[in-house]
Protein backbone atom coordinates (compact mmCIF):
# COMPACT_ATOMS: atom_id res chain seq x y z
CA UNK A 1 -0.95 1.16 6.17
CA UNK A 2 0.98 -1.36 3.82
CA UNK A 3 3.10 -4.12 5.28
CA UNK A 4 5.76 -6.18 3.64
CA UNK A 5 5.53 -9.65 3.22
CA UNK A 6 8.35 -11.88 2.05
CA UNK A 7 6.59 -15.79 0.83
CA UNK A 8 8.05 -18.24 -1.60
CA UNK A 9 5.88 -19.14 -4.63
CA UNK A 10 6.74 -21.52 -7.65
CA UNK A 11 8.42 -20.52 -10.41
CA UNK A 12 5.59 -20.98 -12.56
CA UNK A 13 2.95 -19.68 -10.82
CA UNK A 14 5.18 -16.50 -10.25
CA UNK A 15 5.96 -15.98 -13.79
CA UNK A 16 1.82 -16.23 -14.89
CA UNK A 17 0.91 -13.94 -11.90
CA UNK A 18 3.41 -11.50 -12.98
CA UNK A 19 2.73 -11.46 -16.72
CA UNK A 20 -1.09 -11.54 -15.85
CA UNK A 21 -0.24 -8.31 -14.23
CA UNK A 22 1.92 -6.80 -16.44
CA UNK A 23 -0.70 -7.55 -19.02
CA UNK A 24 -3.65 -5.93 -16.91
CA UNK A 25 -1.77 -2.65 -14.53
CA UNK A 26 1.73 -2.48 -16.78
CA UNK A 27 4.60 -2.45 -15.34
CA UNK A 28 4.50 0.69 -13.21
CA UNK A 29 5.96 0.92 -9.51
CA UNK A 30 2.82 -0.95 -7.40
CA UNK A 31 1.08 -3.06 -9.73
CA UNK A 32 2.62 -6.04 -8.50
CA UNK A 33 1.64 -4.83 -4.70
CA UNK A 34 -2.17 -3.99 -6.00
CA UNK A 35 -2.65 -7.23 -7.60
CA UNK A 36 -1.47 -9.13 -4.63
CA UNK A 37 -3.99 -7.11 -2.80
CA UNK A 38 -6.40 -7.63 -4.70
CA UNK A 39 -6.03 -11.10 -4.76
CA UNK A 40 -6.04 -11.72 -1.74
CA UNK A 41 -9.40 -9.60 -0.93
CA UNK A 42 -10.78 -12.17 -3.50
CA UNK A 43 -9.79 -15.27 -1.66
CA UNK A 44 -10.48 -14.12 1.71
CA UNK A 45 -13.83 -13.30 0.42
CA UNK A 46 -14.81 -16.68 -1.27
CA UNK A 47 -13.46 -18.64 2.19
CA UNK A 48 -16.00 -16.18 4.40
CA UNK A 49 -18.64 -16.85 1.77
CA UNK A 50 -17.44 -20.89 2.23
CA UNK A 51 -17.68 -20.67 5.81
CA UNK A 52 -21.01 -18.74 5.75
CA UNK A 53 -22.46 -21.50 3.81
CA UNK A 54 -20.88 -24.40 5.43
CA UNK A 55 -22.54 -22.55 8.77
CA UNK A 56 -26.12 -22.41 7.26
CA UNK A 57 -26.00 -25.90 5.95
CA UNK A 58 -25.32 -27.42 9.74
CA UNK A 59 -28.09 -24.83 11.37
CA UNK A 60 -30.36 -26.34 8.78
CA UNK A 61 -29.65 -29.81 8.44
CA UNK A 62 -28.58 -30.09 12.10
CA UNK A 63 -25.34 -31.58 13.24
CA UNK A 64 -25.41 -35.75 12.90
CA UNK A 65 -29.35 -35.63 11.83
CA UNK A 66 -29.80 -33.05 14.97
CA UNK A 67 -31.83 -29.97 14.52
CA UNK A 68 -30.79 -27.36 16.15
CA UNK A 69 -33.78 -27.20 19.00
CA UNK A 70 -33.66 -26.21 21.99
CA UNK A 71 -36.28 -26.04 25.18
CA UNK A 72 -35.18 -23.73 28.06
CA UNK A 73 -34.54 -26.71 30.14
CA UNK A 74 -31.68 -28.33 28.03
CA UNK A 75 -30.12 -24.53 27.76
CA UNK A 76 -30.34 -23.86 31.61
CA UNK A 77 -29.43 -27.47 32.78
CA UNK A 78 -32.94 -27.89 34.76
């Protein structure tokens, strides 16, 4: 299901992004759509693969020199 979205981008940006697609899908009904899509598939990608990375760095080097150890005590409160 497509939705619309209505944002406001600079002028400049707008007129590479569109030329860029012009250049790579023509000018055809869509292309504009599909390379937004597309897009945005690509950035919500490289912030998962950010966050996935940022998330393995603390479990390895531990929060403030902190391993992340536990003993069943310290997870049960005994």
């Amino acid at each position: 299901m497509a939705k619309t979205i209505t944002v406001n981008v600079e002028e400049e940006i707008e007129s590479k992004f569109r030329n860029e697609v012009s250049r790579r899908y023509g000018k055809k009904k869509g292309c504009l759509g599909r390379a937004l899509t597309e897009a945005m598939e690509e950035w919500t990608k490289k912030r998962d693969a950010d966050l996935e990375n940022e998330v393995r760095k603390l479990l390895k080097e531990g929060i403030k020199g902190r391993k992340w150890r536990f003993n069943r005590e310290e997870l049960y409160d005994r």
